[in-house]
N, C-alpha and C. Protein backbone atom coordinates (compact mmCIF):
# COMPACT_ATOMS: atom_id res chain seq x y z
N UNK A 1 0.79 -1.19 0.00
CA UNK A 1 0.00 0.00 0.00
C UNK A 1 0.84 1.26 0.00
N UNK A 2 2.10 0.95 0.42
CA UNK A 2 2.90 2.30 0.62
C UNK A 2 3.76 2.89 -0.96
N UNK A 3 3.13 3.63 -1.28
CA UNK A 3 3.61 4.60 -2.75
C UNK A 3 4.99 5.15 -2.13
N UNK A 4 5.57 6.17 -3.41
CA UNK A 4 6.53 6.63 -3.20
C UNK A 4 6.59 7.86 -2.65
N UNK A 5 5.20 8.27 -1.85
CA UNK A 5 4.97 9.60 -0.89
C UNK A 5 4.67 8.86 0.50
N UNK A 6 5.18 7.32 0.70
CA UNK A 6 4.76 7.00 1.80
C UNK A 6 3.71 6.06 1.89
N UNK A 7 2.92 5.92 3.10
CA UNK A 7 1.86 5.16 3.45
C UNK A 7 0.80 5.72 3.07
N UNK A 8 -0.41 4.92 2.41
CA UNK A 8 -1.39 5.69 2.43
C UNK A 8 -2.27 6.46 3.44
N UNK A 9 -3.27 7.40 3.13
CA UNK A 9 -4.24 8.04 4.03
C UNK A 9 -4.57 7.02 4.90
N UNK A 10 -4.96 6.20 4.39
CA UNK A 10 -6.22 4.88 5.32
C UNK A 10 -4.79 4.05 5.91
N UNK A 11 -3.51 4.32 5.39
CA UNK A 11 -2.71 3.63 6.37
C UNK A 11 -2.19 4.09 7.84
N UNK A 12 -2.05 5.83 7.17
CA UNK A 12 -1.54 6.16 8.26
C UNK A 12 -2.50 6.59 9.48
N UNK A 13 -3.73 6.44 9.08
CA UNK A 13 -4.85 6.28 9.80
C UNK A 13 -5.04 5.08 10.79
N UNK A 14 -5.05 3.52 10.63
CA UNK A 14 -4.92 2.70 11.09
C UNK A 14 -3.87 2.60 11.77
N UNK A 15 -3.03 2.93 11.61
CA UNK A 15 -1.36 2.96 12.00
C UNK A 15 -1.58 3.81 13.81
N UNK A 16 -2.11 4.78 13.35
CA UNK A 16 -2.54 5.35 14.82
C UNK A 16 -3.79 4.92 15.69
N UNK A 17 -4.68 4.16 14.66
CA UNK A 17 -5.81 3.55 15.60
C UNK A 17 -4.98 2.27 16.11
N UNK A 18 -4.28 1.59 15.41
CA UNK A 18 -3.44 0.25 15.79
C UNK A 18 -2.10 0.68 17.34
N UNK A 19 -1.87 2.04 17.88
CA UNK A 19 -1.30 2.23 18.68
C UNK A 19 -1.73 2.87 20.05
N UNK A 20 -3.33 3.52 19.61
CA UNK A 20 -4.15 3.53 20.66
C UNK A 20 -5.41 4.40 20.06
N UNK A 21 -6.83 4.12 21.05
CA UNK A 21 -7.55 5.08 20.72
C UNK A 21 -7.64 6.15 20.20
N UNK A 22 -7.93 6.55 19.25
CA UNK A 22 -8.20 8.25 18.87
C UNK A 22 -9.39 8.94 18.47
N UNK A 23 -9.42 9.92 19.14
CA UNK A 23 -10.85 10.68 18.78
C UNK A 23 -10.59 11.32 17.82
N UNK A 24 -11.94 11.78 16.94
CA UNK A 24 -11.95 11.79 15.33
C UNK A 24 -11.08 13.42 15.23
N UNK A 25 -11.66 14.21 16.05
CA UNK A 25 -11.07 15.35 16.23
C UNK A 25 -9.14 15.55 15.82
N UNK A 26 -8.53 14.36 16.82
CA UNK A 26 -7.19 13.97 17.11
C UNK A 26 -7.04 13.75 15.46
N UNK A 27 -7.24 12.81 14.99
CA UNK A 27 -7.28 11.67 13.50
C UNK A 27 -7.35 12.90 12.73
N UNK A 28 -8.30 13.59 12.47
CA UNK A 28 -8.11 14.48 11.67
C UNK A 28 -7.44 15.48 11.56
N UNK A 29 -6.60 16.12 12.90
CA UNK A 29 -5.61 16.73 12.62
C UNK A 29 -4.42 16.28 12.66
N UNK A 30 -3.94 14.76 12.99
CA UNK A 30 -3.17 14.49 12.99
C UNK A 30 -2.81 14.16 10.65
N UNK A 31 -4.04 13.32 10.23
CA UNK A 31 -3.78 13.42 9.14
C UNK A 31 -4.05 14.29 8.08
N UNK A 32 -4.45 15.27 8.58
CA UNK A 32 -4.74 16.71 7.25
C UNK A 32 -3.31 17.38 6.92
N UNK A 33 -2.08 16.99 7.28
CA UNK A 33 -0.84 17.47 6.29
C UNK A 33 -0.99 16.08 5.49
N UNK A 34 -1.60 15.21 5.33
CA UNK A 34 -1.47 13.81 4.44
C UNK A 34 -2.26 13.76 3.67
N UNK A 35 -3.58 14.38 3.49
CA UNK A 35 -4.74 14.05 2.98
C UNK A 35 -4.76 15.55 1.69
N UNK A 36 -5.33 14.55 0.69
CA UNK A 36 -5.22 15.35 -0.50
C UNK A 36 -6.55 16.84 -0.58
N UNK A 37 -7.65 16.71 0.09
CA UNK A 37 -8.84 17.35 0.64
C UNK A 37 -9.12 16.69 1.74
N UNK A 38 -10.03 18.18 2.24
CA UNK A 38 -10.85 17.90 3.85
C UNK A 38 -12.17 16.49 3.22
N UNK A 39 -12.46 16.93 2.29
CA UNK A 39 -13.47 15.95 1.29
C UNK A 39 -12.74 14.11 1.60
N UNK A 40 -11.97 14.40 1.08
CA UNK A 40 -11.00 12.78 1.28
C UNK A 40 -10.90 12.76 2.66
N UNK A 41 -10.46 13.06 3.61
CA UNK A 41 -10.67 12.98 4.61
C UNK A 41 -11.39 12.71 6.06
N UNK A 42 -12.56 13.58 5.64
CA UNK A 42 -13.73 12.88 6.03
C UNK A 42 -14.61 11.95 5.56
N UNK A 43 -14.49 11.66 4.22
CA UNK A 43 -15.18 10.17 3.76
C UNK A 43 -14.19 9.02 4.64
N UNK A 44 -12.87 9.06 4.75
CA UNK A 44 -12.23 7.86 5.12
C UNK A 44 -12.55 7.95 6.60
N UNK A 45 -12.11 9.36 7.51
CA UNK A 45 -12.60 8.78 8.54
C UNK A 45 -14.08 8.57 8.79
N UNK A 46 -15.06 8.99 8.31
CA UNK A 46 -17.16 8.16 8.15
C UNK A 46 -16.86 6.63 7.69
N UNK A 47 -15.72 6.35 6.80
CA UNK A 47 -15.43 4.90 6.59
C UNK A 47 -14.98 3.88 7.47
N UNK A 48 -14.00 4.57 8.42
CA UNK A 48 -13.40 3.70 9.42
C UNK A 48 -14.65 3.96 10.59
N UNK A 49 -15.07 4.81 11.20
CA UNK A 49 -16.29 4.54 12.10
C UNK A 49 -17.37 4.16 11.49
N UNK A 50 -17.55 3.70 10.65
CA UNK A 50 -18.61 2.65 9.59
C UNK A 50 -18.16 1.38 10.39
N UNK A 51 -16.57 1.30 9.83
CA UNK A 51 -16.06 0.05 10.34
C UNK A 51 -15.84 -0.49 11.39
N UNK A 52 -15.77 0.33 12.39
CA UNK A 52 -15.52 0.26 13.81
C UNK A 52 -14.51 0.41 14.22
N UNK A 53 -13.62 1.07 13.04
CA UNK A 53 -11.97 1.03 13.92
C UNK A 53 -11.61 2.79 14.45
N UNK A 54 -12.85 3.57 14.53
CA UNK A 54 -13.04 4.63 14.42
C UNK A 54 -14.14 5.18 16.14
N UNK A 55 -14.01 4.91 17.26
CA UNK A 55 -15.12 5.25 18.15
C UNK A 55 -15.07 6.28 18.87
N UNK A 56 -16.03 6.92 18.76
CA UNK A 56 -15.98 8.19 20.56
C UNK A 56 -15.63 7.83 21.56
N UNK A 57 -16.77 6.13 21.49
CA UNK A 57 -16.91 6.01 23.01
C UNK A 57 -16.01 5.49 23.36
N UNK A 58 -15.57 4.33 22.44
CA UNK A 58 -14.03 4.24 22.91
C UNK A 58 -12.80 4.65 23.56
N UNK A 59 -12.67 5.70 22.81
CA UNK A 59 -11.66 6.82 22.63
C UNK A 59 -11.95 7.52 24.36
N UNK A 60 -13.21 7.92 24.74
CA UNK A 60 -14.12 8.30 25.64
C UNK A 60 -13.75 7.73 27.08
N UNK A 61 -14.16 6.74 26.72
CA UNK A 61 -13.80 5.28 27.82
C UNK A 61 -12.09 5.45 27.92
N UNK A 62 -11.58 4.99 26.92
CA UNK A 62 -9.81 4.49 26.87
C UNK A 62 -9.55 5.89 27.97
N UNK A 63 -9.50 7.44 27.52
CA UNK A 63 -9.14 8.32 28.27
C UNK A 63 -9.18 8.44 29.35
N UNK A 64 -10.90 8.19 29.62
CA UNK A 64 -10.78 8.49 30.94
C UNK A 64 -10.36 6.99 31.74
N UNK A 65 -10.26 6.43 31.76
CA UNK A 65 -9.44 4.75 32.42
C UNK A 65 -7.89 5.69 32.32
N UNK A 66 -7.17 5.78 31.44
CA UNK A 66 -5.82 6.27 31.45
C UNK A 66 -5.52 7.69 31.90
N UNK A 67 -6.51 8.26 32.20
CA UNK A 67 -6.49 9.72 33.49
C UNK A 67 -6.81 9.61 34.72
N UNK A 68 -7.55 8.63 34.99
CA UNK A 68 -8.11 8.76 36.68
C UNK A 68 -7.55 8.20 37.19
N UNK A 69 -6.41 7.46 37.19
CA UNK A 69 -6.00 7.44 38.63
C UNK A 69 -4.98 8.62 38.71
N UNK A 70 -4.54 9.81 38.08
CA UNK A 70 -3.95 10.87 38.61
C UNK A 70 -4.81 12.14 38.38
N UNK A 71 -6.11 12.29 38.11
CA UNK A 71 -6.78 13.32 37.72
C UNK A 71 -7.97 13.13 37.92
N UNK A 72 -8.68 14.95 38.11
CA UNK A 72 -10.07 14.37 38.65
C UNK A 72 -10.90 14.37 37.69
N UNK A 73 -12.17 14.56 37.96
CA UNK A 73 -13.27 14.62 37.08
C UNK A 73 -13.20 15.93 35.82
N UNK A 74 -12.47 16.85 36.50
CA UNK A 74 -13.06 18.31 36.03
C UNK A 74 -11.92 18.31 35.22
N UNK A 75 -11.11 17.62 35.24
CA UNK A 75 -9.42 17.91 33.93
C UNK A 75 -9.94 17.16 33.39
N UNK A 76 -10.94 15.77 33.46
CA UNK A 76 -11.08 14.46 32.22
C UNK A 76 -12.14 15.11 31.31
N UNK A 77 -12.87 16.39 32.06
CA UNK A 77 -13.92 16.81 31.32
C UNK A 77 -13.20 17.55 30.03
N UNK A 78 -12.32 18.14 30.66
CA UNK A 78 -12.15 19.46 30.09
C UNK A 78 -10.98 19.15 28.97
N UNK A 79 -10.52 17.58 29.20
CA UNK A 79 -9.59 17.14 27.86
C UNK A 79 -10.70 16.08 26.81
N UNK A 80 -11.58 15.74 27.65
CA UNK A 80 -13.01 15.15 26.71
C UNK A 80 -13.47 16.66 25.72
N UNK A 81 -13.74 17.42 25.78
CA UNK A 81 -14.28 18.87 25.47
C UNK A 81 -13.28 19.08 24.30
N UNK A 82 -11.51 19.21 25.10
CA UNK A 82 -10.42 19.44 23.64
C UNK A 82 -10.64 18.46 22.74
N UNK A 83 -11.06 17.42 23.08
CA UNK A 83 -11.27 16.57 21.84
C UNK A 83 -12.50 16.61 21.05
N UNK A 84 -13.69 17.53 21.49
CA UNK A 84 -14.70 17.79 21.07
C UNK A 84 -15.93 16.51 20.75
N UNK A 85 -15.42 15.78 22.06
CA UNK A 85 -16.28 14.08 22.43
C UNK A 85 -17.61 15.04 22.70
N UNK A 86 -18.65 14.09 21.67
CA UNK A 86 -20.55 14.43 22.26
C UNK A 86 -20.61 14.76 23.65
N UNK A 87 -21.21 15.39 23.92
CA UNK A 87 -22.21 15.69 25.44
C UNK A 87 -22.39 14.20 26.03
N UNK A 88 -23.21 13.45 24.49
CA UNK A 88 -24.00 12.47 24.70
C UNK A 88 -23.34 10.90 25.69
N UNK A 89 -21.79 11.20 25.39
CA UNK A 89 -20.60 9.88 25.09
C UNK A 89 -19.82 10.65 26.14
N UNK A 90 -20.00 11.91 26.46
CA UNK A 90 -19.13 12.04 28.01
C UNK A 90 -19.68 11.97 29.12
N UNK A 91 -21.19 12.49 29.16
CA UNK A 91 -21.93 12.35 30.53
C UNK A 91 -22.01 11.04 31.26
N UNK A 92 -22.24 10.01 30.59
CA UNK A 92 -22.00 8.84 31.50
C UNK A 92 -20.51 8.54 31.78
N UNK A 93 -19.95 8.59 31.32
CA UNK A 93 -18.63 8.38 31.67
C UNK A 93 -18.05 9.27 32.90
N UNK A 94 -18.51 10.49 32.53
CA UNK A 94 -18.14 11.94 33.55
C UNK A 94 -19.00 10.85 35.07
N UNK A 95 -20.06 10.98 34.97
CA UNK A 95 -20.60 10.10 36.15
C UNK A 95 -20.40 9.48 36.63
N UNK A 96 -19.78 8.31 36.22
CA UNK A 96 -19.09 7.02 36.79
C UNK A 96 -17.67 7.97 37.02
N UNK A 97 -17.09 8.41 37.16
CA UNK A 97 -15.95 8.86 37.59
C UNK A 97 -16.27 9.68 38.87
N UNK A 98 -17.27 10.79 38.81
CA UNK A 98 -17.76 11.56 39.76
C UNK A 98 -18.63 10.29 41.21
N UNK A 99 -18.92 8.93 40.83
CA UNK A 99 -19.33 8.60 41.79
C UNK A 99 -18.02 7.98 42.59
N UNK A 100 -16.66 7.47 41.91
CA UNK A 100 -15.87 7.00 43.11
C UNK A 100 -14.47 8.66 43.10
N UNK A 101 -15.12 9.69 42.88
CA UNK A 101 -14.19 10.52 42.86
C UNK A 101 -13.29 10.79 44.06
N UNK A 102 -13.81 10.70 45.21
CA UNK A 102 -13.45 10.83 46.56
C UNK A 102 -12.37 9.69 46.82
N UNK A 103 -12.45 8.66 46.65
CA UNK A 103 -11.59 7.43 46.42
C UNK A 103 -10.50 7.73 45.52
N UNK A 104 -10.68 8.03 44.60
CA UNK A 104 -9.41 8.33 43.62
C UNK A 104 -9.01 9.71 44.27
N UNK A 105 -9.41 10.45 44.46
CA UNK A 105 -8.74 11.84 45.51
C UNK A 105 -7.87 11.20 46.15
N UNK A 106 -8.04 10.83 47.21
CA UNK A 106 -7.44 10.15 48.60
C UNK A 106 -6.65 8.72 48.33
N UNK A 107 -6.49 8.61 47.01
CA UNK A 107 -5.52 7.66 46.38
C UNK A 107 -4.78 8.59 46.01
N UNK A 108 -4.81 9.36 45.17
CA UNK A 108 -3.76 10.21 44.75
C UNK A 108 -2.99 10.82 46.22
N UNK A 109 -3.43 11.70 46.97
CA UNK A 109 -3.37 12.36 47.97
C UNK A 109 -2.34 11.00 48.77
N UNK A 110 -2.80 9.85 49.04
CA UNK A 110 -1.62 8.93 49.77
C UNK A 110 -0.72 9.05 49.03
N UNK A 111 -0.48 8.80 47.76
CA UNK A 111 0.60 8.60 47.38
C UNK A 111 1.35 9.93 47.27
N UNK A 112 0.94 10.59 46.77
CA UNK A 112 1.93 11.89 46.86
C UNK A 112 2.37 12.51 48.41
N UNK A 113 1.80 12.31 49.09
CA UNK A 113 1.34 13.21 50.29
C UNK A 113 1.41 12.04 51.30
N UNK A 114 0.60 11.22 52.29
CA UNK A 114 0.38 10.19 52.95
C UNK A 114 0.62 10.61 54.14
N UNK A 115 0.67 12.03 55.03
CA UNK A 115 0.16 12.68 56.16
C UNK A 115 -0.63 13.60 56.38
N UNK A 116 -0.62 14.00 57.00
CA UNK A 116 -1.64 15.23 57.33
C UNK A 116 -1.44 16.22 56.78
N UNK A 117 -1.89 17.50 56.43
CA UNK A 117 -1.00 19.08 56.72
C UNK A 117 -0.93 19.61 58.12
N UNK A 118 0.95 19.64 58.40
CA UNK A 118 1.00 20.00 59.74
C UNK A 118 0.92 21.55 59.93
N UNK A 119 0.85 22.15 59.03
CA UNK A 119 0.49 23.29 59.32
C UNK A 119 -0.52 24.15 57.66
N UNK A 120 -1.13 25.54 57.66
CA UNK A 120 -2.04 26.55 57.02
C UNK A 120 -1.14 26.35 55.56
N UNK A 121 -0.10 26.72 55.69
CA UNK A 121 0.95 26.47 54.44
C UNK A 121 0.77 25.37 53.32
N UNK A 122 1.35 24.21 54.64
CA UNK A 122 1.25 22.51 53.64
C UNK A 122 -0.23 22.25 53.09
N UNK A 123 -1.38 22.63 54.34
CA UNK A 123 -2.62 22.65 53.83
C UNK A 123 -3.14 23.11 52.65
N UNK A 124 -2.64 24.50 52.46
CA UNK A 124 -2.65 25.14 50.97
C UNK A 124 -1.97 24.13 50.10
N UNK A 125 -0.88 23.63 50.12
CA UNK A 125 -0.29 23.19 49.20
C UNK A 125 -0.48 21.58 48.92
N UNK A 126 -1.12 21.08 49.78
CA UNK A 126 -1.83 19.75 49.49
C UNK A 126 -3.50 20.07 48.80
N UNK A 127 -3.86 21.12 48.93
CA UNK A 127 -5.07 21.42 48.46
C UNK A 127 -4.63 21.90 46.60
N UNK A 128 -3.95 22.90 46.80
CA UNK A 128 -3.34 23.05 45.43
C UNK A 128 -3.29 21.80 43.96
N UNK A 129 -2.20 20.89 45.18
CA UNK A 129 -1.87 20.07 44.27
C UNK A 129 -3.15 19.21 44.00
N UNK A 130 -3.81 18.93 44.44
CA UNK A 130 -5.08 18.12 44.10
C UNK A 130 -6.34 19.34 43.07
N UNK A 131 -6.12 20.31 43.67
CA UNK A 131 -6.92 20.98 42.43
C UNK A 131 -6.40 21.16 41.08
N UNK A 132 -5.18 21.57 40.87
CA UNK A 132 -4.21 21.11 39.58
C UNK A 132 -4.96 19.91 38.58
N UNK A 133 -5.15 19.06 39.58
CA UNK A 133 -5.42 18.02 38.49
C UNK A 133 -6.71 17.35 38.58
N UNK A 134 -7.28 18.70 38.78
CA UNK A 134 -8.97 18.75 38.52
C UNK A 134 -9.91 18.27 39.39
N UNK A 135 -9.67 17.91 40.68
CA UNK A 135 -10.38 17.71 41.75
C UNK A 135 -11.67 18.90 42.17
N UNK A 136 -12.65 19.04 42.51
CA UNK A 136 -13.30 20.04 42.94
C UNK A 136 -12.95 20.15 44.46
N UNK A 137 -13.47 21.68 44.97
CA UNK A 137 -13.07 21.66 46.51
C UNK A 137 -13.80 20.92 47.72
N UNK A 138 -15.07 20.45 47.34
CA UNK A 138 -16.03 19.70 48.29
C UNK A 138 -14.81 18.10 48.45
N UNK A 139 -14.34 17.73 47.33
CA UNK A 139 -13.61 16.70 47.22
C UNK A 139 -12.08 16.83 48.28
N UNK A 140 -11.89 18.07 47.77
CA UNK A 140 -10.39 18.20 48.22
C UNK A 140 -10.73 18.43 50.14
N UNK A 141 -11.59 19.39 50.38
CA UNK A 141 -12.11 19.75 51.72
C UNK A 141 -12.14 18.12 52.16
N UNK A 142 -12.92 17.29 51.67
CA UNK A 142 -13.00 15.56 52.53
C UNK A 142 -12.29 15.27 52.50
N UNK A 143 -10.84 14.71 51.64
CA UNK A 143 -9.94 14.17 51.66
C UNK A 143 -8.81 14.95 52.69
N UNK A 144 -8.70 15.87 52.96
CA UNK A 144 -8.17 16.93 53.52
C UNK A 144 -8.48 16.61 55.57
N UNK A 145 -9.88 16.53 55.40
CA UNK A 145 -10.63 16.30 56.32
C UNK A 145 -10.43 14.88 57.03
N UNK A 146 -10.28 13.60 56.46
CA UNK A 146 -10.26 12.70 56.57
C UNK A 146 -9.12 12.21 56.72
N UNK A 147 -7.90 12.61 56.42
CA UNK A 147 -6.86 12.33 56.68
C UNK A 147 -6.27 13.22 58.02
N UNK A 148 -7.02 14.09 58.28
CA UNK A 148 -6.82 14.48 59.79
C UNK A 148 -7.31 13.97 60.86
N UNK A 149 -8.88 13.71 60.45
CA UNK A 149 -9.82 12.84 60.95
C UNK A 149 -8.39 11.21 61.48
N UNK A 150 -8.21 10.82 60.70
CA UNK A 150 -7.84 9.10 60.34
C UNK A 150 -6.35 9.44 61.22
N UNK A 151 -5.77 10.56 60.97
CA UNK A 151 -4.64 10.43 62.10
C UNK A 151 -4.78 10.76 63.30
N UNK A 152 -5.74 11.27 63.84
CA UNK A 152 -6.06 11.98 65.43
C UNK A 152 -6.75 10.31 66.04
N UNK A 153 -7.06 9.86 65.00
CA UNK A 153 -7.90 8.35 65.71
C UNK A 153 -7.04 6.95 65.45
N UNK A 154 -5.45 7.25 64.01
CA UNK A 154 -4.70 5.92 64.47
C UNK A 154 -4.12 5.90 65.15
């Protein structure tokens, strides 16, 4: 399949679905310096999500599994969004993340962290670092809470 400009469109297309998920958004800018028109382009990728080697939800799913255990809800949203994933194909997903969010907080939070804040300072800066990576503050306030809680009582 490979001419003397290389691999084809539909190769170098597969080539990146064959190394991980991609949302159509990604696919298409990754191959529009390759593609002869936006026309050619979007027929092949409507061809490969015809085919199935082409999914949102996939793509949807794969992300957020490979963000949450260091990120919260509100960064998986907001890199679902850069990729311009449906409303339809992020809300459940956003959900199931938002119901064990507190758990993945306070997973992250052990591992980076795994005491208290002994003082107003570290507190800021254990709060920080968990909002960075998209935690909300009701989240960060419990985990915060609970690990003071959990050392005054081991």
């Amino acid at each position: 399949m490979a001419g003397a400009r290389g691999p084809s469109l539909r190769g170098r297309a597969l080539k990146l679905l064959s190394m991980r998920e991609q949302s159509r958004s990604e696919l298409t800018r990754k191959l529009a310096p390759h593609a002869e028109s936006a026309e050619q382009l979007e027929a092949l990728l409507d061809e490969l999500q015809r085919a199935g080697f082409l999914s949102e939800q996939r793509f949807a799913e794969s992300l957020a599994r490979r963000r949450s255990e260091r990120y919260g809800r509100r960064f998986i949203e907001h890199e679902l969004d850069q990729h311009r994933v449906a409303g339809e194909v992020a809300a459940p997903i956003l959900r199931a993340l938002a119901a064990d969010e507190r758990t993945r907080a306070q997973a992250l939070w052990e591992r980076r962290f795994g005491s208290p804040p002994a003082d107003l300072a570290e507190r800021a800066r254990q709060h920080r670092f968990l909002a960075q990576r998209g935690f909300d503050g009701e989240t960060i306030a419990w985990v915060l809470r609970e690990a003071t809680r959990t050392n005054r009582n081991g």
